[in-house]
Protein backbone atom coordinates (compact mmCIF):
# COMPACT_ATOMS: atom_id res chain seq x y z
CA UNK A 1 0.00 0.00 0.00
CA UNK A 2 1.04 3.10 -0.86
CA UNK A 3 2.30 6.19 1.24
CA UNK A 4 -0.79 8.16 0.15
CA UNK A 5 -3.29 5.21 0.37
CA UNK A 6 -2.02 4.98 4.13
CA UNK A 7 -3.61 8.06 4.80
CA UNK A 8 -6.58 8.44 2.51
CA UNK A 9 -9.58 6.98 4.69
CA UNK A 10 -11.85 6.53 1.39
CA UNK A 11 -9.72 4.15 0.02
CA UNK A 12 -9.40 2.38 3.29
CA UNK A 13 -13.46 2.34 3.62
CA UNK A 14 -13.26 0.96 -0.23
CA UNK A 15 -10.74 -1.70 0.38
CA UNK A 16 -12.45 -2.73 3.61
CA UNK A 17 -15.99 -3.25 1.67
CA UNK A 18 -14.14 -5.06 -1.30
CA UNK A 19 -12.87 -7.58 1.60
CA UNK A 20 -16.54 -8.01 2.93
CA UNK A 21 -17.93 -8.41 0.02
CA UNK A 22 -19.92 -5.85 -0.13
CA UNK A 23 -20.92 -3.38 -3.26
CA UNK A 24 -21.06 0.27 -3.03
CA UNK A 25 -25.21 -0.18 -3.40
CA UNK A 26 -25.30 -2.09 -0.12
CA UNK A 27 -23.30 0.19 2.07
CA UNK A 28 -25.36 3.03 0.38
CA UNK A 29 -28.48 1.83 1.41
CA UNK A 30 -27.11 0.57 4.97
CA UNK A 31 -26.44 4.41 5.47
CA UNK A 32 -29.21 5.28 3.60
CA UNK A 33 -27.95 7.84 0.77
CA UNK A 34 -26.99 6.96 -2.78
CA UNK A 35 -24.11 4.75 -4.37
CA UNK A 36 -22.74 7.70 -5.90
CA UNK A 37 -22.68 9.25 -2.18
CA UNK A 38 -20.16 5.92 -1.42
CA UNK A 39 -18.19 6.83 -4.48
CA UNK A 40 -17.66 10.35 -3.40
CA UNK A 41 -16.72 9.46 0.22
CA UNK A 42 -14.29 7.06 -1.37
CA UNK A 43 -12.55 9.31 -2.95
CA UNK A 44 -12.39 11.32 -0.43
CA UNK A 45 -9.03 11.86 1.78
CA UNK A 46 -10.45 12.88 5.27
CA UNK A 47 -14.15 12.02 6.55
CA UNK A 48 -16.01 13.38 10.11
CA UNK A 49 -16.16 11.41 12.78
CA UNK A 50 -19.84 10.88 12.78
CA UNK A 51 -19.53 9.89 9.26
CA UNK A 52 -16.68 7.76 9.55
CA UNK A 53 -18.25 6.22 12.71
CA UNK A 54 -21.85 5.46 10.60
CA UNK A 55 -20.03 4.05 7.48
CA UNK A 56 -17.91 1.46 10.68
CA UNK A 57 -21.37 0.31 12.00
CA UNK A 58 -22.17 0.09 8.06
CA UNK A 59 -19.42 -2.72 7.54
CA UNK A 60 -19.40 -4.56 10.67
CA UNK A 61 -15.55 -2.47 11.71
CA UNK A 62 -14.76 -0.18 14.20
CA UNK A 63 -14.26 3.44 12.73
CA UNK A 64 -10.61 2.73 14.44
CA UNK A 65 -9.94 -0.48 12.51
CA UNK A 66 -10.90 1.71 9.52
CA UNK A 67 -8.55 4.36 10.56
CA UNK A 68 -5.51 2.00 11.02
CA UNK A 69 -6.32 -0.52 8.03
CA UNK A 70 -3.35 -2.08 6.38
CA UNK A 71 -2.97 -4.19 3.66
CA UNK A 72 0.27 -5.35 5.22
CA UNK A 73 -1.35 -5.96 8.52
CA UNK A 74 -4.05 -8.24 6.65
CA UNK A 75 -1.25 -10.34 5.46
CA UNK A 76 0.57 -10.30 8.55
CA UNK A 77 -2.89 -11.27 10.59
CA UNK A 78 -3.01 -14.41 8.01
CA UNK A 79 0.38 -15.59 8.27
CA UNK A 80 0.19 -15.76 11.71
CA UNK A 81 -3.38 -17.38 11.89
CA UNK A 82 -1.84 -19.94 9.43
CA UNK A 83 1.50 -20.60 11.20
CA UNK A 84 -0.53 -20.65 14.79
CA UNK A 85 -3.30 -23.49 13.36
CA UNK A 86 -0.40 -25.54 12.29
CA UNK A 87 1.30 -25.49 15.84
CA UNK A 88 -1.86 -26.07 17.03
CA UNK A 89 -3.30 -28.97 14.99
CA UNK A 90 -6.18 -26.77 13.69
CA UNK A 91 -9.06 -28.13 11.78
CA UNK A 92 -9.86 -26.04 8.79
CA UNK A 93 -12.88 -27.38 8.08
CA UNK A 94 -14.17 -26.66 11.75
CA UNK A 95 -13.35 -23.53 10.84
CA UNK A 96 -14.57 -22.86 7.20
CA UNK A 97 -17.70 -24.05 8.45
CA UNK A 98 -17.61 -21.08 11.61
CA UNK A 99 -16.96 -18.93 8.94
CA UNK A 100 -19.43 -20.19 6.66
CA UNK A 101 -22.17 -20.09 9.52
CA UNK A 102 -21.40 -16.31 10.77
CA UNK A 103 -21.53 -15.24 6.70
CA UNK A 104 -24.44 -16.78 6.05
CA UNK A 105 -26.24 -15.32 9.02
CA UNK A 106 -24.49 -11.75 8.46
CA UNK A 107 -26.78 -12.45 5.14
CA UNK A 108 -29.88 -13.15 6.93
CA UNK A 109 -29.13 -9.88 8.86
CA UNK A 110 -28.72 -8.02 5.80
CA UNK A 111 -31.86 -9.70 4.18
CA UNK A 112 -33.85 -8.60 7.30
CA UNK A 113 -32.52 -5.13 7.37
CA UNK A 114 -33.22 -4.19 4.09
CA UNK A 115 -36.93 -6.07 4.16
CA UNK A 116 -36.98 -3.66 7.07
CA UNK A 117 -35.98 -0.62 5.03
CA UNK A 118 -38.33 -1.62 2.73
CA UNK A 119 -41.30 -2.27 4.75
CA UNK A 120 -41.05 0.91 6.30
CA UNK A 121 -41.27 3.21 2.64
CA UNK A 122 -44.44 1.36 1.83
């Protein structure tokens, strides 16, 4: 990661949403203003607090996580989690299917949410 991409929380936010899996629609609609909204704030250097601390709630971080996201530090959290299950005799399918469980009912949250959303215009 770049010098400049260090700094710039937009790109941080974008990189973050990439690794969720989430499109710029969703998080729109999670904070309730328009893709093109996302796109700006992505491109933007510096965000407020209250924003940054909305679009954190938004994507399941912490506005500080956002604030001190790494690409390097992703890599280094995965080398160790990898060297650490092998010392430990880890079970990766125990764990795929953990992680497969807590995506599938971040989903159903998201499902529910927008039905929510939804339910509430009509």
């Amino acid at each position: 990661m770049s010098t400049a991409t260090k700094n710039h929380i937009g790109r941080k936010i974008s990189r973050i949403r990439e690794l969720r899996g989430m499109k710029q629609e969703a998080l729109a609609t999670a904070l309730g203003i328009s893709q093109q909204a996302v796109s700006s704030i992505e491109n933007s250097e510096n965000i407020e607090d209250k924003k940054l601390q909305d679009i954190a709630t938004a994507l399941g971080v912490t506005a500080e996580a956002i604030k001190n996201f790494t690409e390097e530090a992703i890599f280094n959290n995965i080398n160790n989690f990898h060297d650490n299950s092998i010392q430990n005799n880890f079970n990766p399918i125990e764990k795929v299917v953990e992680l497969y469980e807590r995506l599938l009912q971040a989903e159903k949250d998201k499902v529910a949410y927008l039905e929510k959303l939804v339910n509430n215009k009509h």
